[in-house]
PDB file of N, CA and C in Angstrom:
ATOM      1  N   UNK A   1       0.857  -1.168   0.000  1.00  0.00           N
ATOM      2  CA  UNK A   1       0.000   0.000   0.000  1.00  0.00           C
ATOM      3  C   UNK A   1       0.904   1.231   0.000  1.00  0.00           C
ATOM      4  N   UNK A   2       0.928   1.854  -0.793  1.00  0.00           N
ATOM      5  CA  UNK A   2       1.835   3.069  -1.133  1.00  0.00           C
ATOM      6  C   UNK A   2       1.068   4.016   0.074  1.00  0.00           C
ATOM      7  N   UNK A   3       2.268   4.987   1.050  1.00  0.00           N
ATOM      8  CA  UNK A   3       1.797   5.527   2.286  1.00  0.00           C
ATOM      9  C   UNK A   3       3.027   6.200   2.068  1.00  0.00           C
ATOM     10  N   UNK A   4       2.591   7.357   3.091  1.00  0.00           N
ATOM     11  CA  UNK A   4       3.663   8.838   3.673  1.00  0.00           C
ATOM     12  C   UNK A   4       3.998   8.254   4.934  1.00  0.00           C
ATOM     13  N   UNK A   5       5.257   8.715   5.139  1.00  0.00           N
ATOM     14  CA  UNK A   5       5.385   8.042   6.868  1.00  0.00           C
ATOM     15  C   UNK A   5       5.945   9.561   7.178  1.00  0.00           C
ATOM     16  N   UNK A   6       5.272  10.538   8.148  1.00  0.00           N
ATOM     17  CA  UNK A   6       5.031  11.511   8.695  1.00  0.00           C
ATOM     18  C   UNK A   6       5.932  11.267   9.851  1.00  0.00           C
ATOM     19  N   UNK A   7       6.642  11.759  10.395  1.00  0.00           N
ATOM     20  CA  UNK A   7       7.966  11.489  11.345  1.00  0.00           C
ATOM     21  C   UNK A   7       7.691  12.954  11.997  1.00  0.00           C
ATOM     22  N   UNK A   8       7.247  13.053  13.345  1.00  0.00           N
ATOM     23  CA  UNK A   8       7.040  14.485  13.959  1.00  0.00           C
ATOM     24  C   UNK A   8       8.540  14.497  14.961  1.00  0.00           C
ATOM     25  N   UNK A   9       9.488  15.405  14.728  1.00  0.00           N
ATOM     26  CA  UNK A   9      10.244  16.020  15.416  1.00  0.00           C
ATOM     27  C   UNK A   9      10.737  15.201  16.639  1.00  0.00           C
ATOM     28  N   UNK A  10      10.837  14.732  17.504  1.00  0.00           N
ATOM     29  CA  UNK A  10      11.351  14.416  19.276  1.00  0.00           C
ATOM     30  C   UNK A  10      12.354  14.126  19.607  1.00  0.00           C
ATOM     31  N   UNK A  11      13.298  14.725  18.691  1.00  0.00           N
ATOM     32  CA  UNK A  11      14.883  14.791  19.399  1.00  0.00           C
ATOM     33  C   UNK A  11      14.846  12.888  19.691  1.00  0.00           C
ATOM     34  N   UNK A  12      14.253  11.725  19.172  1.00  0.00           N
ATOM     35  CA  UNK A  12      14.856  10.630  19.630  1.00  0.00           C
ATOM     36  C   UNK A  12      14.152   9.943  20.155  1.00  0.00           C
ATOM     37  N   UNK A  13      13.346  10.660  20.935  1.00  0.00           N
ATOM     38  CA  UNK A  13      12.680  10.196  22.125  1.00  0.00           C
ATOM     39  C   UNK A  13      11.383   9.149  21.417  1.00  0.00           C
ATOM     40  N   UNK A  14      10.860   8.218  22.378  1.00  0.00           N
ATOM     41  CA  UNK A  14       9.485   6.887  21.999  1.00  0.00           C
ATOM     42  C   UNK A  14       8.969   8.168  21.607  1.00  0.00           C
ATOM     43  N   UNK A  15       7.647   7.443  21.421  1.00  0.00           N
ATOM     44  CA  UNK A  15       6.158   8.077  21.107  1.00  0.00           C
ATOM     45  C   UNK A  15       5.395   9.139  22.725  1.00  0.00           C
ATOM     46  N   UNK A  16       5.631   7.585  23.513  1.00  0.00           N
ATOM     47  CA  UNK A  16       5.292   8.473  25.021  1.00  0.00           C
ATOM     48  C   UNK A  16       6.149   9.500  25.569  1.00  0.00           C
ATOM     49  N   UNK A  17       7.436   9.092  25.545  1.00  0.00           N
ATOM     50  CA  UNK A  17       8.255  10.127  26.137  1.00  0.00           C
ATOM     51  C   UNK A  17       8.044  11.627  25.682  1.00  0.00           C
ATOM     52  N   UNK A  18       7.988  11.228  23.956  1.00  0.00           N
ATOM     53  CA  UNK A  18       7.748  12.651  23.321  1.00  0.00           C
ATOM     54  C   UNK A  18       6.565  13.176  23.805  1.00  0.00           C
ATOM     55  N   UNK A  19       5.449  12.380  23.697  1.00  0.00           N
ATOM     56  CA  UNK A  19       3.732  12.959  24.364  1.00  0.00           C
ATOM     57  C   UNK A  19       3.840  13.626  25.778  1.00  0.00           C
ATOM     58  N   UNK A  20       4.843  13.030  26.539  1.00  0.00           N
ATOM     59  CA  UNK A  20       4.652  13.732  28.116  1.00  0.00           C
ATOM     60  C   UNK A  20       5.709  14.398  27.996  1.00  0.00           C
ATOM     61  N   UNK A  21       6.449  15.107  27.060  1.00  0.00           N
ATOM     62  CA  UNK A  21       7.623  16.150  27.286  1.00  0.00           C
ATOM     63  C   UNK A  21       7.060  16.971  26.194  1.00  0.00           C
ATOM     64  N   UNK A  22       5.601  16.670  25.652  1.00  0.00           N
ATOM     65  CA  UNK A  22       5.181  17.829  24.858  1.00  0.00           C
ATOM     66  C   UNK A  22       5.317  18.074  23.060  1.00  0.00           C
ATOM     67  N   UNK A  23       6.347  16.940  22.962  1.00  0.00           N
ATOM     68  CA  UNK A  23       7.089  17.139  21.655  1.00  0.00           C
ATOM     69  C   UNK A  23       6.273  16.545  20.661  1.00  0.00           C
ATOM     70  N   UNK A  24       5.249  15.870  21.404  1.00  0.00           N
ATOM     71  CA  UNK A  24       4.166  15.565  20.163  1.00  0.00           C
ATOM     72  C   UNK A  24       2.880  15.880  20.507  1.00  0.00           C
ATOM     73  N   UNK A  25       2.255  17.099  19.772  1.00  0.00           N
ATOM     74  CA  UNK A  25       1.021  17.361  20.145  1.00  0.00           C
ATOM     75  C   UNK A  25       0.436  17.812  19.193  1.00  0.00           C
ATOM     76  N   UNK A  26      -1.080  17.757  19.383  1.00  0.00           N
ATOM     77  CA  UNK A  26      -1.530  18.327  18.298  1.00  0.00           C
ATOM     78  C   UNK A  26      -1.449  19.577  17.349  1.00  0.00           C
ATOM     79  N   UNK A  27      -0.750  20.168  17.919  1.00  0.00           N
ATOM     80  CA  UNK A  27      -0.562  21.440  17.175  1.00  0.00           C
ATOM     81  C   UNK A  27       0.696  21.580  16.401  1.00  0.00           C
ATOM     82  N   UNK A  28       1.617  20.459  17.052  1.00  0.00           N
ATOM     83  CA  UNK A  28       2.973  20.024  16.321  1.00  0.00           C
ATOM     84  C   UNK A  28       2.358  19.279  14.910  1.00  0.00           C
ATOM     85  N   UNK A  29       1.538  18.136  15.460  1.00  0.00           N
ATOM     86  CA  UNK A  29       0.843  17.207  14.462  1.00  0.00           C
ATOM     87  C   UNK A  29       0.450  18.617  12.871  1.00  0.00           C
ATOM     88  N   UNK A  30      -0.522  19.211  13.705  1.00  0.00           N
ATOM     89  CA  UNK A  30      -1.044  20.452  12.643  1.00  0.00           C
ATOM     90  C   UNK A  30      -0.150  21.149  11.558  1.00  0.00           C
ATOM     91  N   UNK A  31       1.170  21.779  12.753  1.00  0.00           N
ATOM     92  CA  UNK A  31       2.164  22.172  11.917  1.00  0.00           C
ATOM     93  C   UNK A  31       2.940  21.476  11.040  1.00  0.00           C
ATOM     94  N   UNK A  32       2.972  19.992  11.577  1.00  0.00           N
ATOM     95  CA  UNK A  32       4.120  19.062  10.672  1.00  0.00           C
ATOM     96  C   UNK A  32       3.528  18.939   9.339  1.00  0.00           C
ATOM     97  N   UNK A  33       1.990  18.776   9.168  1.00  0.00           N
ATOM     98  CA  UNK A  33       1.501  18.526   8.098  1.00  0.00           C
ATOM     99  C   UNK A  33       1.381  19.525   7.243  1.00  0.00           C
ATOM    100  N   UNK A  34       1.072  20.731   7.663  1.00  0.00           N
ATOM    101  CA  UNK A  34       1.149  22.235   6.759  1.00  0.00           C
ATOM    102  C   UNK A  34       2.469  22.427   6.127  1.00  0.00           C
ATOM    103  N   UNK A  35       3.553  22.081   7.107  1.00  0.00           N
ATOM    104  CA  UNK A  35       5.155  22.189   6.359  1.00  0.00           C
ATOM    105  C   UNK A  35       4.866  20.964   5.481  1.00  0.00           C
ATOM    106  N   UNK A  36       4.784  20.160   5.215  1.00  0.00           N
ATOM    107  CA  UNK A  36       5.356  19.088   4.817  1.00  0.00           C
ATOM    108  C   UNK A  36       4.589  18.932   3.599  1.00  0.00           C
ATOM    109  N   UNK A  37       2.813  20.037   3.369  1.00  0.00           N
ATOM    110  CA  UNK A  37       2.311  20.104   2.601  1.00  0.00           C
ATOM    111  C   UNK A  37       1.375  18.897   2.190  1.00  0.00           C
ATOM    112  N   UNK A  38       1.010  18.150   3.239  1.00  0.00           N
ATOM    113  CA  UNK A  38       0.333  16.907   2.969  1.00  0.00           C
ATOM    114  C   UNK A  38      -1.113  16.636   2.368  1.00  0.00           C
ATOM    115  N   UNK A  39      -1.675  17.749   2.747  1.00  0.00           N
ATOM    116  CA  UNK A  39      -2.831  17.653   2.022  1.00  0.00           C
ATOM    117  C   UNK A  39      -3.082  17.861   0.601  1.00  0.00           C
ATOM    118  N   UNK A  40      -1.751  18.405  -0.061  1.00  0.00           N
ATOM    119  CA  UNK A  40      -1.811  18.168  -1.909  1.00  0.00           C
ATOM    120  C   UNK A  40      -0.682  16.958  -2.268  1.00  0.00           C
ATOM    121  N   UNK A  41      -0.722  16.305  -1.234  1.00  0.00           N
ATOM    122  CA  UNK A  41       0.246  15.388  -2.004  1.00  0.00           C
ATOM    123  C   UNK A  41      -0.729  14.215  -1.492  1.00  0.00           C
ATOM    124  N   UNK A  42      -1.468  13.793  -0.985  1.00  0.00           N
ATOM    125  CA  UNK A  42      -2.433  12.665  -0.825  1.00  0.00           C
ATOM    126  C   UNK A  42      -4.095  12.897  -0.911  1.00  0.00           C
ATOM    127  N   UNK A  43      -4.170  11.741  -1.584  1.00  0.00           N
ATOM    128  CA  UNK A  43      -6.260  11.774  -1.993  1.00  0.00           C
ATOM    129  C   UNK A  43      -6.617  11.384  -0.892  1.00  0.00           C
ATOM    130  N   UNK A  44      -6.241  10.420  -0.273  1.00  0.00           N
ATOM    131  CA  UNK A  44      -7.125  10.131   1.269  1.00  0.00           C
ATOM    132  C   UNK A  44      -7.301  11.037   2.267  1.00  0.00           C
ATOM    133  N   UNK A  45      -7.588  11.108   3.186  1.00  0.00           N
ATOM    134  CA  UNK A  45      -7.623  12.188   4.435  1.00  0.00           C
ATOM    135  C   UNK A  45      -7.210  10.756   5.275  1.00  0.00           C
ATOM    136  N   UNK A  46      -6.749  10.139   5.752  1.00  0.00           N
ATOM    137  CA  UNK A  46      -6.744   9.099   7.226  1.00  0.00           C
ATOM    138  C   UNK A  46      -5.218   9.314   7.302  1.00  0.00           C
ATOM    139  N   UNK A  47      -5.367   9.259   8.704  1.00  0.00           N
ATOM    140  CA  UNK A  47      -3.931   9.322   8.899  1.00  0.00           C
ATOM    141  C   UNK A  47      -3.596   7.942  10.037  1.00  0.00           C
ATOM    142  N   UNK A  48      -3.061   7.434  10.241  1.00  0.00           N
ATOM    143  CA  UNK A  48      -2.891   6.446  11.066  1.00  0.00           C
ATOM    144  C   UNK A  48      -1.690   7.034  12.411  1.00  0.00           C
ATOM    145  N   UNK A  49      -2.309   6.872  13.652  1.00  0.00           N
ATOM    146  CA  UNK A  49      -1.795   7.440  14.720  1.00  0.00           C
ATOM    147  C   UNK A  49      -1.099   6.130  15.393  1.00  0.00           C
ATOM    148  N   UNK A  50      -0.034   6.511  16.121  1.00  0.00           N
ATOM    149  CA  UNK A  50       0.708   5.811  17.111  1.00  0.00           C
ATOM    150  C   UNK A  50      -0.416   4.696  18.179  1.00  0.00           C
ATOM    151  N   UNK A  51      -0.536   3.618  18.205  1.00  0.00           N
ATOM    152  CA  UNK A  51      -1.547   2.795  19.265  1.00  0.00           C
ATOM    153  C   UNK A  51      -0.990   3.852  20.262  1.00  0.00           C
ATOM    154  N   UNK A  52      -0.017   3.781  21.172  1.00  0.00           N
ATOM    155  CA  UNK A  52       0.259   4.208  22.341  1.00  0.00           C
ATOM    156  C   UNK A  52      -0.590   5.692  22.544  1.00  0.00           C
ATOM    157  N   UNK A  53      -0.845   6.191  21.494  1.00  0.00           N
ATOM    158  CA  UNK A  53      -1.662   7.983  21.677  1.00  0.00           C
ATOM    159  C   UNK A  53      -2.996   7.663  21.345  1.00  0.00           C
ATOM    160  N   UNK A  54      -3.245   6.274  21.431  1.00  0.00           N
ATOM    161  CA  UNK A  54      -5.301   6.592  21.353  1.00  0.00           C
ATOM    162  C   UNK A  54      -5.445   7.635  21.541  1.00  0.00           C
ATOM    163  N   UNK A  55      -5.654   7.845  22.999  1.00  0.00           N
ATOM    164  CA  UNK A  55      -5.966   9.226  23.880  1.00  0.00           C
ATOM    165  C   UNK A  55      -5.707  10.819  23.161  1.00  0.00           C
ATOM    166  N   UNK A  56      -5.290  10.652  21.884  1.00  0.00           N
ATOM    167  CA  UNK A  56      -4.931  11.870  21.347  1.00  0.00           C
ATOM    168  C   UNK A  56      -5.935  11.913  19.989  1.00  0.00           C
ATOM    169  N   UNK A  57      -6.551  10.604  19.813  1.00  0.00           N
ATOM    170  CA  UNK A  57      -7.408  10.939  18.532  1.00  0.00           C
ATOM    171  C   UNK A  57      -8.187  11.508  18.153  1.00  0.00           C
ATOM    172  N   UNK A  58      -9.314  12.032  19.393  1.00  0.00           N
ATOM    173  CA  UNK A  58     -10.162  13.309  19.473  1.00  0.00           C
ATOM    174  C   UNK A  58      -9.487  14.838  19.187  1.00  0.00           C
ATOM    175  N   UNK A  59      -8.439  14.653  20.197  1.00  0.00           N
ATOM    176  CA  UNK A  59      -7.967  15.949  20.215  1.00  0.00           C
ATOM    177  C   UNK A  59      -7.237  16.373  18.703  1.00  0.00           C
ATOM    178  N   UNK A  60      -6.493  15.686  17.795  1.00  0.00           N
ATOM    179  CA  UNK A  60      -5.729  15.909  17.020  1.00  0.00           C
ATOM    180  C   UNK A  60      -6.787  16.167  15.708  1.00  0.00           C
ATOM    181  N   UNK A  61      -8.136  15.438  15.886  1.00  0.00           N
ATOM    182  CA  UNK A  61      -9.141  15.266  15.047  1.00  0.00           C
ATOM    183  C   UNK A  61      -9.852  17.051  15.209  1.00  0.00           C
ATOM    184  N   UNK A  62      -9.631  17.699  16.128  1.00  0.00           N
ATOM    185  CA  UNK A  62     -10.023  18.702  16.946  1.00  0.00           C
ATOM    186  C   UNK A  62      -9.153  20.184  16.163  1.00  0.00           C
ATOM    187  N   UNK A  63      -7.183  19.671  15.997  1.00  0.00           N
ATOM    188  CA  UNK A  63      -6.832  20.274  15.491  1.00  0.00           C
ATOM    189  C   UNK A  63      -6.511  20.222  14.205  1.00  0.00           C
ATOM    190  N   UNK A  64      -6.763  18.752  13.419  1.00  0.00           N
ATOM    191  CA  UNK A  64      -6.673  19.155  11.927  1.00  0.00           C
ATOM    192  C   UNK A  64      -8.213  18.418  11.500  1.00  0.00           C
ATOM    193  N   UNK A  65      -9.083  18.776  11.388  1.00  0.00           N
ATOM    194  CA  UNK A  65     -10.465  18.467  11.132  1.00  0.00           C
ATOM    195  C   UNK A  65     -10.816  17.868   9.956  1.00  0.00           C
ATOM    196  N   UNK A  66     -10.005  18.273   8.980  1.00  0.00           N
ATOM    197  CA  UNK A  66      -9.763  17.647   7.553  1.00  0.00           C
ATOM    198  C   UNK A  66      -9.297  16.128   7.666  1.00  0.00           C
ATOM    199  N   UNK A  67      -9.227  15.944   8.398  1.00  0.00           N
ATOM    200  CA  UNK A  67      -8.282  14.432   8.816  1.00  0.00           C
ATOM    201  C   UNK A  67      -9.052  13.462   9.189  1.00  0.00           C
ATOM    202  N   UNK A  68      -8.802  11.890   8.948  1.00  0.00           N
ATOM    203  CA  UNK A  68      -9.933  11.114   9.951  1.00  0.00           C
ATOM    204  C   UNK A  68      -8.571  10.811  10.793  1.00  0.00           C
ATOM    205  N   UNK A  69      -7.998  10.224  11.817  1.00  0.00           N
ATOM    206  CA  UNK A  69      -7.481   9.772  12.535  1.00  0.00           C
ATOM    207  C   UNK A  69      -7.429   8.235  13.298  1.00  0.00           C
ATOM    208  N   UNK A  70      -6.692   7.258  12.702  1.00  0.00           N
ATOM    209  CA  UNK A  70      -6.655   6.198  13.178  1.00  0.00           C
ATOM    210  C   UNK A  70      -5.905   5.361  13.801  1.00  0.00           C
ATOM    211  N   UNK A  71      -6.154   5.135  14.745  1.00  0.00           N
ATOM    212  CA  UNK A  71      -5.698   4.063  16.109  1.00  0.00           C
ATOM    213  C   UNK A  71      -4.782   3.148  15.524  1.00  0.00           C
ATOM    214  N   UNK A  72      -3.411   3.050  15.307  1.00  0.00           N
ATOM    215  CA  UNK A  72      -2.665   1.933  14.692  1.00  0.00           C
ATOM    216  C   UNK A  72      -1.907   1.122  16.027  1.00  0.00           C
ATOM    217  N   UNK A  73      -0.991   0.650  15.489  1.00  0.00           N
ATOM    218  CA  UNK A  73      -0.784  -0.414  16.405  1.00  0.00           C
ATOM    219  C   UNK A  73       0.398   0.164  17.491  1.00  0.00           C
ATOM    220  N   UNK A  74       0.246  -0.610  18.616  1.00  0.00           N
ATOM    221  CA  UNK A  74       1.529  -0.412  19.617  1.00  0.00           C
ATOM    222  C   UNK A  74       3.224  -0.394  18.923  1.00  0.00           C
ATOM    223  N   UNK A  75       3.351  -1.312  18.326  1.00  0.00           N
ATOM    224  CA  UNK A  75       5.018  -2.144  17.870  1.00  0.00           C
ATOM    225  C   UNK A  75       4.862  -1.540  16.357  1.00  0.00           C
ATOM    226  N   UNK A  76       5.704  -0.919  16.070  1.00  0.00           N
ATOM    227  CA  UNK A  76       6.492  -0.554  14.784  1.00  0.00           C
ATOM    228  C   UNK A  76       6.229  -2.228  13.861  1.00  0.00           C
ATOM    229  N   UNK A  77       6.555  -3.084  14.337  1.00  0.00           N
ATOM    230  CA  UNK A  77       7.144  -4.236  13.429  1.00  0.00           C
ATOM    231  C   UNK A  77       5.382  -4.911  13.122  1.00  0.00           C
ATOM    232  N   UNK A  78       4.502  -4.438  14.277  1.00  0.00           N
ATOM    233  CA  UNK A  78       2.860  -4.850  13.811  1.00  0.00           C
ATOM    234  C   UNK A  78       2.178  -4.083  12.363  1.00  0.00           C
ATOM    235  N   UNK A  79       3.010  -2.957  11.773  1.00  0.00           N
ATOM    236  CA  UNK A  79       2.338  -1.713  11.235  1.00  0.00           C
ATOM    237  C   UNK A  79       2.325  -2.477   9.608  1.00  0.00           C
ATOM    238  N   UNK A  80       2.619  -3.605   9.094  1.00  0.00           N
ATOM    239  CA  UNK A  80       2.853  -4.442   7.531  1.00  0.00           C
ATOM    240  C   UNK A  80       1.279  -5.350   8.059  1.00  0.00           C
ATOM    241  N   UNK A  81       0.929  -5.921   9.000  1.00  0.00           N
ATOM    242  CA  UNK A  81      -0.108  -6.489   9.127  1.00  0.00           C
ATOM    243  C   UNK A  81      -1.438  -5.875   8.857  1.00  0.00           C
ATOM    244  N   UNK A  82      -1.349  -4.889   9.803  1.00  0.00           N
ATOM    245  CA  UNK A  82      -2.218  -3.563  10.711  1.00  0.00           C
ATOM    246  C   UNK A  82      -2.732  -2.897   8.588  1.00  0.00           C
ATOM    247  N   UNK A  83      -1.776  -2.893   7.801  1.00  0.00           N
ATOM    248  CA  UNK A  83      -2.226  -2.125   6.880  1.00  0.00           C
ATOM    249  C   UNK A  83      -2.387  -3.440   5.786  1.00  0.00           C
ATOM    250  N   UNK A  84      -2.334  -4.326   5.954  1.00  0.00           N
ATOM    251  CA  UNK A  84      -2.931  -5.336   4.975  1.00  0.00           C
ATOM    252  C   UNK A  84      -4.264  -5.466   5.140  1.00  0.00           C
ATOM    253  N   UNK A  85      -4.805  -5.567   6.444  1.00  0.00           N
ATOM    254  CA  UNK A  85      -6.266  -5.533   7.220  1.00  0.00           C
ATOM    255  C   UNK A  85      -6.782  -4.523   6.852  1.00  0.00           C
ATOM    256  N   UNK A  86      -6.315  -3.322   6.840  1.00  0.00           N
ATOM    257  CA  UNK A  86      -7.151  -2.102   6.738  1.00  0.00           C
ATOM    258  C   UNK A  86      -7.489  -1.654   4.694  1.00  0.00           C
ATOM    259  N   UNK A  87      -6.420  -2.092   3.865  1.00  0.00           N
ATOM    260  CA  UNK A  87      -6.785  -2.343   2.871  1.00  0.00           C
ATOM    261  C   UNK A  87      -7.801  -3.792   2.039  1.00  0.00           C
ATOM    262  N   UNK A  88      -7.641  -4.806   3.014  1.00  0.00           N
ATOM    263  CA  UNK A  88      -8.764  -5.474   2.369  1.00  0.00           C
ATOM    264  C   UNK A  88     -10.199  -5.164   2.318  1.00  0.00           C
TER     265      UNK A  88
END
């Protein structure tokens, strides 16, 4: 499945570490995608979110509205399964 892999900023840090030191939030999310120009370079709107940030799918849905936002998996190495399922 041909996909963007969107990489937000955190100096290094997991997914959580970055979420509770701030470095990933929705308004980062907002900005990464305006720089990066994503909405003329893809027909879909879904974006697939970190499992570990459920808790952020309202809110991020809140700051880019154009977006659907989806719950992907915990483990990096689950994310080849996770998108075979979601394309059948």
């Amino acid at each position: 499945v041909p996909s963007y892999l969107i990489v937000i900023p955190a100096d290094g840090m997991s997914v959580l570490t970055a979420w509770s030191a701030e470095k990933f939030t929705s308004n980062i999310v907002s900005k990464t995608l305006d720089k990066l120009d994503i909405r003329n370079k893809i027909s879909t709107r879904k974006i697939i979110i970190p499992g570990l940030l459920a808790h952020m799918k309202d809110e991020l849905h809140e700051a880019v509205p154009d977006f659907e936002f989806v719950v992907g998996t915990n483990e990096a190495s689950e994310i080849r399964d996770y998108i075979k399922k979601l394309s059948d």
